[in-house]
C-alpha atoms as a PDB file:
ATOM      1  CA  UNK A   1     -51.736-156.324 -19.352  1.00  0.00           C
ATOM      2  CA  UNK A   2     -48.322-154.773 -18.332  1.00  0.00           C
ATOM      3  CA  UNK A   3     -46.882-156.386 -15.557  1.00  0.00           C
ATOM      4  CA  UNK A   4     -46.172-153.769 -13.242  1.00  0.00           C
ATOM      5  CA  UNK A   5     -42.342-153.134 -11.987  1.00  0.00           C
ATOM      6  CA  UNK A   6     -43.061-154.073  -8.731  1.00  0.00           C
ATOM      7  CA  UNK A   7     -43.805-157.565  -9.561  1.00  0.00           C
ATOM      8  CA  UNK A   8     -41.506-157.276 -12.709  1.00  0.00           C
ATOM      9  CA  UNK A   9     -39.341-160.216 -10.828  1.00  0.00           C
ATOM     10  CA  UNK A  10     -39.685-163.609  -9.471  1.00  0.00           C
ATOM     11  CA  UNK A  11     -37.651-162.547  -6.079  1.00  0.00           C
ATOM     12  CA  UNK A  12     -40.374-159.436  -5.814  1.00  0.00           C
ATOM     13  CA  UNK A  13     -43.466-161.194  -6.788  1.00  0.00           C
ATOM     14  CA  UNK A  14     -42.804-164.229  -4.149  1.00  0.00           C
ATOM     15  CA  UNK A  15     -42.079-160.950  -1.533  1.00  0.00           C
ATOM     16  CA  UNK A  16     -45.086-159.363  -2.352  1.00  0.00           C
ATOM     17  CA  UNK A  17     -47.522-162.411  -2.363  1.00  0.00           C
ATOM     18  CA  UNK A  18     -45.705-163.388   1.574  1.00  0.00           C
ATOM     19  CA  UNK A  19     -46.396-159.604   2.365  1.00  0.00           C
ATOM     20  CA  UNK A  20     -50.024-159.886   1.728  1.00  0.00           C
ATOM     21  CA  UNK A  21     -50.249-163.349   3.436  1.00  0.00           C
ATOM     22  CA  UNK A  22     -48.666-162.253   6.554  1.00  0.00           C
ATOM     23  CA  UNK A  23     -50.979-159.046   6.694  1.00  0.00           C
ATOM     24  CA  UNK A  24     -53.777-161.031   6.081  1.00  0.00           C
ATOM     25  CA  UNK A  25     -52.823-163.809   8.411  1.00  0.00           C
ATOM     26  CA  UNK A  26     -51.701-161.401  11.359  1.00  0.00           C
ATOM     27  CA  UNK A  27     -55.396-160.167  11.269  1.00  0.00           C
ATOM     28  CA  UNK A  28     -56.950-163.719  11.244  1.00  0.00           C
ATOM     29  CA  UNK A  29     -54.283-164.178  14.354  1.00  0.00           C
ATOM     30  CA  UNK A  30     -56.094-161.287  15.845  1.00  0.00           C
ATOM     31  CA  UNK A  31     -59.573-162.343  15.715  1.00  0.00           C
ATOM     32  CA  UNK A  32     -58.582-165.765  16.582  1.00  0.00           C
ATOM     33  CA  UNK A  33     -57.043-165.067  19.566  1.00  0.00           C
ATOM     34  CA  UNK A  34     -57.912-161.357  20.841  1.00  0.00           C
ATOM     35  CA  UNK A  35     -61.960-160.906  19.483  1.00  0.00           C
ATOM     36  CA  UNK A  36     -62.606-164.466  19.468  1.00  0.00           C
ATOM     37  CA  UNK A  37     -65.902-163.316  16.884  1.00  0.00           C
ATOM     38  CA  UNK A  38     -66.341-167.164  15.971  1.00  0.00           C
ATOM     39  CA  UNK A  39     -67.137-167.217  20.122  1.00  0.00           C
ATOM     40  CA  UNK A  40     -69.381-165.095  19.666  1.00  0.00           C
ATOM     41  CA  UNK A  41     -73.152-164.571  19.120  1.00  0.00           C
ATOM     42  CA  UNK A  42     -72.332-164.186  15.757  1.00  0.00           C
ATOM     43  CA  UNK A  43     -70.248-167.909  15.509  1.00  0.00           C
ATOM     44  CA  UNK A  44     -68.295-167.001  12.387  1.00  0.00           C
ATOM     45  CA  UNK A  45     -64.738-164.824  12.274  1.00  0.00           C
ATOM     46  CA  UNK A  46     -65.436-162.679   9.526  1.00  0.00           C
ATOM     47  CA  UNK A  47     -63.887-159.478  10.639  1.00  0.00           C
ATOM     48  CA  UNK A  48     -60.224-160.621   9.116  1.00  0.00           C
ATOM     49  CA  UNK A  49     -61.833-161.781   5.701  1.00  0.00           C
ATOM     50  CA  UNK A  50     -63.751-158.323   5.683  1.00  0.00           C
ATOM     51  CA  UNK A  51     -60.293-156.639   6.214  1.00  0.00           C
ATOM     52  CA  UNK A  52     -58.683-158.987   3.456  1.00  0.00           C
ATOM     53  CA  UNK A  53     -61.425-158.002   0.484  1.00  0.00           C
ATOM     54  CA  UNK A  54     -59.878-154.046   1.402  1.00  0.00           C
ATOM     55  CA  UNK A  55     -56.113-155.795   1.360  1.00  0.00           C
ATOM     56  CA  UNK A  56     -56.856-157.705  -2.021  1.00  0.00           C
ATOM     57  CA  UNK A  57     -58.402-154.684  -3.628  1.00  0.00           C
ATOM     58  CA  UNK A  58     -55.482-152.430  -2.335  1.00  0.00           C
ATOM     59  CA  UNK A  59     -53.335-154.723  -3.634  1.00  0.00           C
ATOM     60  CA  UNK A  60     -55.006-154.407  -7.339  1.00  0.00           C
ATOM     61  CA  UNK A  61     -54.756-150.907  -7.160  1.00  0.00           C
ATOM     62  CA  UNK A  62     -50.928-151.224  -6.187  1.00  0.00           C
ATOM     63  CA  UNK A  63     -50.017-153.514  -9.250  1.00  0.00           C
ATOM     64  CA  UNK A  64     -52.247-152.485 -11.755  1.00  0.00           C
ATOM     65  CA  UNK A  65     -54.797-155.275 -11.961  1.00  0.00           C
ATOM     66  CA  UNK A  66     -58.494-155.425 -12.725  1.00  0.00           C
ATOM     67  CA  UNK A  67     -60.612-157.596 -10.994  1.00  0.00           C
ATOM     68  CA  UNK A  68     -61.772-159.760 -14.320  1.00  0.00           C
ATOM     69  CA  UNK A  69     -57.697-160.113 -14.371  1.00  0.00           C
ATOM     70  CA  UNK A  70     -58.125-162.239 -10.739  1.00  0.00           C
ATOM     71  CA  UNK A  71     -60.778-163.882 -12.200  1.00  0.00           C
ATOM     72  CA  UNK A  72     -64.161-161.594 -11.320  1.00  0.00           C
ATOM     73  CA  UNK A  73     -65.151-161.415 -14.831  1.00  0.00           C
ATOM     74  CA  UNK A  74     -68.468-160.348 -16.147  1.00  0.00           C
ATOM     75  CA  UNK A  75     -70.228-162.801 -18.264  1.00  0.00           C
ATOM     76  CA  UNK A  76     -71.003-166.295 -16.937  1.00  0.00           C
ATOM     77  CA  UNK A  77     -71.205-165.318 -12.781  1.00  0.00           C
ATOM     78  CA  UNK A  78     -74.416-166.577 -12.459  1.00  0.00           C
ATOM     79  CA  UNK A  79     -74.050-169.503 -14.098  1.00  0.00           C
ATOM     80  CA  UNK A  80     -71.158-170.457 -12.926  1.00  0.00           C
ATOM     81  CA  UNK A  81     -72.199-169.894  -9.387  1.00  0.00           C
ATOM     82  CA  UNK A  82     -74.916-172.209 -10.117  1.00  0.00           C
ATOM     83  CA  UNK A  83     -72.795-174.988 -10.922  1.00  0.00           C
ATOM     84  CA  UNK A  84     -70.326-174.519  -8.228  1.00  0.00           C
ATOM     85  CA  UNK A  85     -73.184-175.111  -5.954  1.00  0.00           C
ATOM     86  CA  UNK A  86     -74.643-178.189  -7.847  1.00  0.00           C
ATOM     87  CA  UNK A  87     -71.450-179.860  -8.091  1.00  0.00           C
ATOM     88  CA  UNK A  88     -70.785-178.854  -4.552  1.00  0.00           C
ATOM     89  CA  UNK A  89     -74.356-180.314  -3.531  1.00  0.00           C
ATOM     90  CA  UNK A  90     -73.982-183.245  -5.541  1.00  0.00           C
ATOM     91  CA  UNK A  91     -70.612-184.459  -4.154  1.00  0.00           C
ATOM     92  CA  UNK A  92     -72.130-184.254  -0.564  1.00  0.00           C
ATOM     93  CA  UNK A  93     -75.203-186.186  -1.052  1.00  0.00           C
ATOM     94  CA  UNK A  94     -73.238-189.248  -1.958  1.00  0.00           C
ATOM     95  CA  UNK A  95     -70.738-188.424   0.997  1.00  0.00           C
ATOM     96  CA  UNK A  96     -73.773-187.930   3.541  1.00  0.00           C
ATOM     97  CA  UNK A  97     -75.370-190.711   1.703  1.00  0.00           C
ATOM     98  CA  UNK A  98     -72.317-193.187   2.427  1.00  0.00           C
ATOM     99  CA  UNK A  99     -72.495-191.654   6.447  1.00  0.00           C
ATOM    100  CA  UNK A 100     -75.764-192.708   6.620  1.00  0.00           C
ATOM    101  CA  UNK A 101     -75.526-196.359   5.196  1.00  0.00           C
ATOM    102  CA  UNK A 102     -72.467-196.541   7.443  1.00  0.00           C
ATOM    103  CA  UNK A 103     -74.642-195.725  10.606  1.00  0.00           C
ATOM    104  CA  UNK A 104     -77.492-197.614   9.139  1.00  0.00           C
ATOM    105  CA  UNK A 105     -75.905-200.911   8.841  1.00  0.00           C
ATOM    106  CA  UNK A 106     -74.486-200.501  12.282  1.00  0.00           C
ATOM    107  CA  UNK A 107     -78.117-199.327  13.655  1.00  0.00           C
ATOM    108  CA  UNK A 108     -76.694-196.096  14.610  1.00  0.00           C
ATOM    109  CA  UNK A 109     -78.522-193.640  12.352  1.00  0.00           C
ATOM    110  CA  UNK A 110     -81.546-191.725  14.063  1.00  0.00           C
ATOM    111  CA  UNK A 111     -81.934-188.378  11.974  1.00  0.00           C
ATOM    112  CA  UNK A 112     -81.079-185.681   9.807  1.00  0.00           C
ATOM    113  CA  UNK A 113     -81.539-182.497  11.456  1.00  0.00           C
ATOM    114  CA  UNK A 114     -81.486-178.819  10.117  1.00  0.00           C
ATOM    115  CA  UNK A 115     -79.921-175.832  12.294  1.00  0.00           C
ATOM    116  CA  UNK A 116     -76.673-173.852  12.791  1.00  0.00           C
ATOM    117  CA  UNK A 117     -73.703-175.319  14.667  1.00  0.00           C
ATOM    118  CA  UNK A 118     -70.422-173.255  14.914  1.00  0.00           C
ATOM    119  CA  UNK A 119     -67.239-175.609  13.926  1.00  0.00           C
ATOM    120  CA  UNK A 120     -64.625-177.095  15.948  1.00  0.00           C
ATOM    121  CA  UNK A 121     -61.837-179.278  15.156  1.00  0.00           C
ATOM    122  CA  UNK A 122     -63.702-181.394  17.887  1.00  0.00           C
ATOM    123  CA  UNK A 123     -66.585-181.603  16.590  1.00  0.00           C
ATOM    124  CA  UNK A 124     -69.144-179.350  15.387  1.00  0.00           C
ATOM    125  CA  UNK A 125     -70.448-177.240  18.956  1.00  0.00           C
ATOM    126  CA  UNK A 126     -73.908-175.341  19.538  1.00  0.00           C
ATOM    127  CA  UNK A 127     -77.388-176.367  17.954  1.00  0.00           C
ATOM    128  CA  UNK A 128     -78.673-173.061  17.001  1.00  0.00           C
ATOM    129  CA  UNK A 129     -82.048-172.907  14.922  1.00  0.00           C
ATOM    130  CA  UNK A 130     -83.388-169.359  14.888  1.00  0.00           C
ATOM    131  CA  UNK A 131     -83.587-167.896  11.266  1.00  0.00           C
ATOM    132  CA  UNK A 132     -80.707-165.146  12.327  1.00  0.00           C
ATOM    133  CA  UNK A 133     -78.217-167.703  12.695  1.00  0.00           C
ATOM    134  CA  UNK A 134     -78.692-169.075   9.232  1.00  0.00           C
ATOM    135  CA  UNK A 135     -78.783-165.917   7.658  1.00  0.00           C
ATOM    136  CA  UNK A 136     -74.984-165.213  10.002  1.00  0.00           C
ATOM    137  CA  UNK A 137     -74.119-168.577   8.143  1.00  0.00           C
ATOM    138  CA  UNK A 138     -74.435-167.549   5.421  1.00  0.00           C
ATOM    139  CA  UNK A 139     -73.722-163.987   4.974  1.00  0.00           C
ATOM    140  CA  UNK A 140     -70.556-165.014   6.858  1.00  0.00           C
ATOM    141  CA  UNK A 141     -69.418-168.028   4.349  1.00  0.00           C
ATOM    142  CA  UNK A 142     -70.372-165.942   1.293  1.00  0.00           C
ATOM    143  CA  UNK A 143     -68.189-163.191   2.654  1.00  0.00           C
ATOM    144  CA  UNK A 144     -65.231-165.956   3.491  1.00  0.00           C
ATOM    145  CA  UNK A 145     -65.924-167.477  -0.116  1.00  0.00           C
ATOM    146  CA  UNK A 146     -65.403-164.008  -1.555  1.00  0.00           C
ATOM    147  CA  UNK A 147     -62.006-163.326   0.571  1.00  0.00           C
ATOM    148  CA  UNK A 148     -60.181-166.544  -0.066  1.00  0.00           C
ATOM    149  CA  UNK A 149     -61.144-167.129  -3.423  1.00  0.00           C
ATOM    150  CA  UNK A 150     -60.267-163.759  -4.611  1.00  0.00           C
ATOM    151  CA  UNK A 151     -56.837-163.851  -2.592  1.00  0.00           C
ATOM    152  CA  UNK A 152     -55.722-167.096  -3.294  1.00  0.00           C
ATOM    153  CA  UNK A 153     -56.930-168.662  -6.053  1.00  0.00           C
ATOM    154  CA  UNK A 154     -57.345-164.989  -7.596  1.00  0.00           C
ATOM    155  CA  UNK A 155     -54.632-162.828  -6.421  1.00  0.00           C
ATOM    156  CA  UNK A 156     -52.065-165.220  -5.876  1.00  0.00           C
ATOM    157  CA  UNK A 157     -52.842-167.223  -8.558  1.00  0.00           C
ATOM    158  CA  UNK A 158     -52.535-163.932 -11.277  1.00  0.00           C
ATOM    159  CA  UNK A 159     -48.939-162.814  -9.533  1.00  0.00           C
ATOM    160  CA  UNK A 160     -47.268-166.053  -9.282  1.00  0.00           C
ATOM    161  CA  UNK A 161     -48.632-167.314 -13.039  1.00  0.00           C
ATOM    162  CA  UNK A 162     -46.964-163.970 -14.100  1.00  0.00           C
ATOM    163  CA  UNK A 163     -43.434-165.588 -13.417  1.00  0.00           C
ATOM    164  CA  UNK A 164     -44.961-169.736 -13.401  1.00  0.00           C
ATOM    165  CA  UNK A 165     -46.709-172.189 -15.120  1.00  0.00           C
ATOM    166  CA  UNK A 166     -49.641-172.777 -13.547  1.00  0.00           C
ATOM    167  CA  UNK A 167     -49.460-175.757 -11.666  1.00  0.00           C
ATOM    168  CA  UNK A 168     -46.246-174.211  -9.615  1.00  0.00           C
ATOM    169  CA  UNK A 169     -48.288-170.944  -9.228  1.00  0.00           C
ATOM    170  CA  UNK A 170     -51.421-173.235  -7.669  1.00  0.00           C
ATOM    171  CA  UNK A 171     -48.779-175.309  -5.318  1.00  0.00           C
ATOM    172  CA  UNK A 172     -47.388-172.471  -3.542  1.00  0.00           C
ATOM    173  CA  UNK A 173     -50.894-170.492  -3.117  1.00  0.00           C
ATOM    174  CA  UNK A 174     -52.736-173.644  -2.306  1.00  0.00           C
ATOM    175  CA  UNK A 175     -49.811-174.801   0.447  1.00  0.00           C
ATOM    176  CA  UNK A 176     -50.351-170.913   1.409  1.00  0.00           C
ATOM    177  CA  UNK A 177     -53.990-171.631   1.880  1.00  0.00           C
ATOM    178  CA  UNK A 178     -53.242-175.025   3.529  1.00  0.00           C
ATOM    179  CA  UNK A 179     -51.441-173.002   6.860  1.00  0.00           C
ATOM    180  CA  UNK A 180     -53.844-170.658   6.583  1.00  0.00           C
ATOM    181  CA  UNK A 181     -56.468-173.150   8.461  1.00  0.00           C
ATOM    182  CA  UNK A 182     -53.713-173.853  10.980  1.00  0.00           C
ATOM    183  CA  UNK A 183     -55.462-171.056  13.544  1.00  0.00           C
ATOM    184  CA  UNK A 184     -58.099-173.157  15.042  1.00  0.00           C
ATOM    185  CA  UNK A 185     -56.083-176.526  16.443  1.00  0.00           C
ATOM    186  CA  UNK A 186     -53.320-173.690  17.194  1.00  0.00           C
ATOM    187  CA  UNK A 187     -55.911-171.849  19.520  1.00  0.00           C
ATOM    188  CA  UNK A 188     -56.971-174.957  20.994  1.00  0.00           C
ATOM    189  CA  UNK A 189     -53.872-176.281  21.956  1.00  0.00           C
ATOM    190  CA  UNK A 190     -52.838-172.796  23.453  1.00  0.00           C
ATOM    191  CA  UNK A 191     -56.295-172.515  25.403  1.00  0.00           C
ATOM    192  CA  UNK A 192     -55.391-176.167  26.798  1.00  0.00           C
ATOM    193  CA  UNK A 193     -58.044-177.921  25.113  1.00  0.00           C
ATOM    194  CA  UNK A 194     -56.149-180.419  23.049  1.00  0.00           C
ATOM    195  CA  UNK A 195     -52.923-182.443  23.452  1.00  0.00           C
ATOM    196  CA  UNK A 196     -50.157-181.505  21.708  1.00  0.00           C
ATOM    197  CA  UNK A 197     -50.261-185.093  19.795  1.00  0.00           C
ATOM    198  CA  UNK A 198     -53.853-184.139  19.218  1.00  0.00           C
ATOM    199  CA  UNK A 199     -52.537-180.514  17.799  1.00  0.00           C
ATOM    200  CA  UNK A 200     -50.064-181.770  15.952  1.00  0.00           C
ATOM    201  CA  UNK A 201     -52.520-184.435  14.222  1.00  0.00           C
ATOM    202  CA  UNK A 202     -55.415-182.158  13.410  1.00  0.00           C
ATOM    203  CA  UNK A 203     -52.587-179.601  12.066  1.00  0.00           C
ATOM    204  CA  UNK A 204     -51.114-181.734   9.786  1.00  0.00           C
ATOM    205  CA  UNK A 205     -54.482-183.528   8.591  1.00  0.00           C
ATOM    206  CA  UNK A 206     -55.629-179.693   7.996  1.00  0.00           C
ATOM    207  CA  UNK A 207     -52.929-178.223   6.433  1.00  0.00           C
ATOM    208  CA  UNK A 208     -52.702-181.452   4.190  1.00  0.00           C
ATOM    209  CA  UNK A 209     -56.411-181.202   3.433  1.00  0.00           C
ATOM    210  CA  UNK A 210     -56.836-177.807   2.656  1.00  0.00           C
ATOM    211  CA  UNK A 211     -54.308-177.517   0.534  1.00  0.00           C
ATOM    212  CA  UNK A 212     -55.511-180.523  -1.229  1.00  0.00           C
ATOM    213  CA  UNK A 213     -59.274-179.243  -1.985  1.00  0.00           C
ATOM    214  CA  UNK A 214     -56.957-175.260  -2.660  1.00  0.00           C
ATOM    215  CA  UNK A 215     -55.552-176.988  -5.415  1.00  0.00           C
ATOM    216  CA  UNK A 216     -59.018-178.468  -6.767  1.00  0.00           C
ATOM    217  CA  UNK A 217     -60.295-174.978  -6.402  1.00  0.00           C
ATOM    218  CA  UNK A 218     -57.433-173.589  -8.695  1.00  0.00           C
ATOM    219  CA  UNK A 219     -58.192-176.181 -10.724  1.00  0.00           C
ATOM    220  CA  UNK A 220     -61.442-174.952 -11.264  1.00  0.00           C
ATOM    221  CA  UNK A 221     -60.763-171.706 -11.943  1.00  0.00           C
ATOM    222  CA  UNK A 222     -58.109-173.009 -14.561  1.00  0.00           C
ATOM    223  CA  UNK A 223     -60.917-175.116 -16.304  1.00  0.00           C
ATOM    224  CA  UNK A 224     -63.691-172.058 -16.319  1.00  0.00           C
ATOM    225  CA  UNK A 225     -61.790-169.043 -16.899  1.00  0.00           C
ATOM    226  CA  UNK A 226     -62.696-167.590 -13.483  1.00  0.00           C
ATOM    227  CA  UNK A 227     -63.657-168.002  -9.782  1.00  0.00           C
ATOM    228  CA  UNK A 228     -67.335-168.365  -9.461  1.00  0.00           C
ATOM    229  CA  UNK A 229     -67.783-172.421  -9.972  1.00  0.00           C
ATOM    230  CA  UNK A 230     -64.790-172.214  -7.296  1.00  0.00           C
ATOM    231  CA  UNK A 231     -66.954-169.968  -5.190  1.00  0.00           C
ATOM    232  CA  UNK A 232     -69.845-172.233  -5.662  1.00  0.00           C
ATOM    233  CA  UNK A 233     -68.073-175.282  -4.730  1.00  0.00           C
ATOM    234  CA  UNK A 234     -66.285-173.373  -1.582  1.00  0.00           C
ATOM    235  CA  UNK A 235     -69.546-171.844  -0.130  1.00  0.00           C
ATOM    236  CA  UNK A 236     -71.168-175.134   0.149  1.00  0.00           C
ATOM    237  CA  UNK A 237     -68.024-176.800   1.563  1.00  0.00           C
ATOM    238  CA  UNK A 238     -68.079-174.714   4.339  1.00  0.00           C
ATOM    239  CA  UNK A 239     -71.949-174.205   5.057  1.00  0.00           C
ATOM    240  CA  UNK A 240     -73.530-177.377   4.646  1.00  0.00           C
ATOM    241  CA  UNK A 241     -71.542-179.380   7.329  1.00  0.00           C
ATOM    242  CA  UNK A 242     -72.973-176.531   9.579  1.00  0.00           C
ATOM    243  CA  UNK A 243     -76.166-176.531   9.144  1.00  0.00           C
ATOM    244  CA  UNK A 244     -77.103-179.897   7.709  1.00  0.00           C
ATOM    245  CA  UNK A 245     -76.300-182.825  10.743  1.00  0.00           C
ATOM    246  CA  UNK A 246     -76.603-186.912  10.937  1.00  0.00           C
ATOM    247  CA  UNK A 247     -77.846-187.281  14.239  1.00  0.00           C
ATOM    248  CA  UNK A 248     -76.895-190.764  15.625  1.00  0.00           C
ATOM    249  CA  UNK A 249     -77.450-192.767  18.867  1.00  0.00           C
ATOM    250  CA  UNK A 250     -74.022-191.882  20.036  1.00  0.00           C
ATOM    251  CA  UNK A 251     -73.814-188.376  19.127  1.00  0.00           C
ATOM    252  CA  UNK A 252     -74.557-185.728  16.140  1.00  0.00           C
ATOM    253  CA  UNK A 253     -72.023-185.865  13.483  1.00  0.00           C
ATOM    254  CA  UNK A 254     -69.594-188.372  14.665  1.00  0.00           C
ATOM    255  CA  UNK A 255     -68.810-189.116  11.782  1.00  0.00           C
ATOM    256  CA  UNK A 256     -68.068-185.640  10.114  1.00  0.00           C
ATOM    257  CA  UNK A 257     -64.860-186.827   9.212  1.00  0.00           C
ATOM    258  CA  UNK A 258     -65.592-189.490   7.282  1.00  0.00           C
ATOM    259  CA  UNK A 259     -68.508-187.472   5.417  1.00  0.00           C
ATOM    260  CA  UNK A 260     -65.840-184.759   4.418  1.00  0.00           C
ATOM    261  CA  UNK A 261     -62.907-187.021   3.557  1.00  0.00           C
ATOM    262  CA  UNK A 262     -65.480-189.215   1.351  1.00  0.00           C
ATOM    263  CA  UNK A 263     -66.842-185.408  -0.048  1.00  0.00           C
ATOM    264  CA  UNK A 264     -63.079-183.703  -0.674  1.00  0.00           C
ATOM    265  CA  UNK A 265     -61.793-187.121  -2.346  1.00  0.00           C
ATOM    266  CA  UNK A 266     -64.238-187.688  -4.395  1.00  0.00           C
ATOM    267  CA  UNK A 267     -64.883-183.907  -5.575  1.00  0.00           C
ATOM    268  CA  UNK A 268     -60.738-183.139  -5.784  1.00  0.00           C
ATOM    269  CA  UNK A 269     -61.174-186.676  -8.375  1.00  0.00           C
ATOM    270  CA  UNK A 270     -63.546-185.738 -10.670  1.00  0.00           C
ATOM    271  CA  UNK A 271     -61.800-182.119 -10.561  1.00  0.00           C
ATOM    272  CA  UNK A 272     -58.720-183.704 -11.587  1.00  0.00           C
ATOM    273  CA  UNK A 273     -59.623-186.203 -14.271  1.00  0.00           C
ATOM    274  CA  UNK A 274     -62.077-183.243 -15.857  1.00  0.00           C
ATOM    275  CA  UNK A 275     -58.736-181.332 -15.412  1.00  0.00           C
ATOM    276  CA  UNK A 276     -56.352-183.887 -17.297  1.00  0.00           C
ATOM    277  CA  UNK A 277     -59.014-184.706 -19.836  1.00  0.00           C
ATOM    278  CA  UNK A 278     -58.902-180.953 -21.624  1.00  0.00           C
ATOM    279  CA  UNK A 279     -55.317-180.886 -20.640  1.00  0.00           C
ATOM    280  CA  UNK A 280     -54.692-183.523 -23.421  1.00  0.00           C
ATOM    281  CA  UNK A 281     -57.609-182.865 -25.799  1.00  0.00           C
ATOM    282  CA  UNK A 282     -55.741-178.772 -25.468  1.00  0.00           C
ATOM    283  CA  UNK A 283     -52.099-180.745 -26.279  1.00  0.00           C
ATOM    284  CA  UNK A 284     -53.372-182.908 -28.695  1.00  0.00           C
ATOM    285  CA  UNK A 285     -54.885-180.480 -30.558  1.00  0.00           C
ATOM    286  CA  UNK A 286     -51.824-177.886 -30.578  1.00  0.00           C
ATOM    287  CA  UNK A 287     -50.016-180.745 -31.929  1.00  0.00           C
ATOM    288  CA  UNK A 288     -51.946-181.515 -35.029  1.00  0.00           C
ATOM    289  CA  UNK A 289     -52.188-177.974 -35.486  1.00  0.00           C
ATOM    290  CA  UNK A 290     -48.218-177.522 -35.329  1.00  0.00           C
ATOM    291  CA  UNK A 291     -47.697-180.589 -37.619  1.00  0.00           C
ATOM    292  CA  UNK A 292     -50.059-178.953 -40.091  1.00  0.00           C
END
């Protein structure tokens, strides 16, 4: 495809990806702080990711790209879904699995319980178990899913690998993506519900953390030629910790960090050795096919 003069550039493709994030992000700081939907009935801020689908399609209109050239390409969706979602599932059984022997062996562990909990960076908050909520869940993580995939690891990704190789390009959209999540410690230390130690902590272990499993996702995409295993992976990411709890003698997921640091470093892992193995089976083969 023609890259379009707008993006023709390095200076005006880095202006134009900031542009977006800042539109996108000064929506999210809306909802965050002025509608407070996530405070809601409805537990989930989906207004912003609504309005960032219309920004990322805009913004293929504007430059001339097709969605299959983001990565929404016909063909293997399904399937690809599908094993987004295994792989997702399978990296959090062992990682509840390890919670639970944890909380086992200390004679802790009481339950696993099933229903809808809105999250915090305190702790997941609300036990919610009527069918609507799970259906809000998850109509409001597939509509997330569909937002930051396409924008970051889609949009981004196509813009800056116009001008990059491909590991620069996922970097600076996964360190994007990494602020991105800064919005919830921010609000809490505003509202006065966290230290500013605390704020600063939970900031930095975010930022660091979503950029971290940003990357994996890019990777991902880099490995299957588009965004759905991503999508896969993403959606269960951020639904099953919400409706799927380890219910203690102290308290309900008390150990939520531990389950998703066990989850992210092991899935980010076997991303990145799947990753380097076709990296050098791809150079090897280009160089026998150079020396021949």
């Amino acid at each position: 495809m023609k890259r379009t003069e707008l993006l023709n550039t390095k200076t005006k493709t880095i202006l134009a990806v900031f542009a977006i994030y800042f539109l996108c992000f000064a929506f999210r700081f809306f909802e965050y702080f002025i509608i407070r939907t996530d405070q809601t009935f409805f537990g989930e801020a989906f207004i912003h990711k609504l309005i960032g689908i219309g920004i990322m399609v805009g913004a293929l209109f504007l430059f001339g790209y097709k969605f299959k050239d983001i990565g929404f390409k016909t063909g293997k969706a399904f399937l690809d879904i599908l094993k987004g979602l295994a792989f997702g599932l399978g990296i959090f059984v062992i990682a509840y699995g390890v919670e639970i022997l944890i909380l086992v062996g200390s004679g802790e562990f009481q339950s696993l319980e099933l229903y809808v909990s809105a999250y915090s960076v305190n702790g997941n908050l609300g036990k919610r178990t009527d069918f609507v909520f799970f259906l809000i869940c998850i109509i409001g993580n597939v509509i997330n899913v569909l937002m930051e995939e396409g924008v970051f690891r889609g949009l981004f990704q196509k813009m800056l690998g116009d001008h990059y190789k491909f590991v620069i390009a996922g970097i600076i959209a996964s360190a994007l993506f990494g602020v991105w999540h800064i919005m919830s410690p921010l609000r809490s230390y505003i509202d006065g519900e966290m230290s500013l130690g605390g704020f600063i902590t939970n900031t930095a272990m975010l930022i660091g953390t979503s950029a971290l499993v940003g990357f994996k996702f890019a990777l991902i995409g880099k490995l299957t030629g588009n965004l759905y295993m991503a999508m896969g992976d993403h959606f269960v990411n951020n639904t099953i910790v919400n409706i799927l709890h380890v219910v203690s003698s102290e308290e309900a997921d008390h150990l939520m960090t531990i389950r998703i640091t066990i989850a992210q470093s092991v899935s980010f892992t076997v991303v990145l050795i799947w990753y380097l193995i076709v990296y050098l089976k791809n150079k090897k083969a280009s160089q026998i096919t150079e020396e021949a």
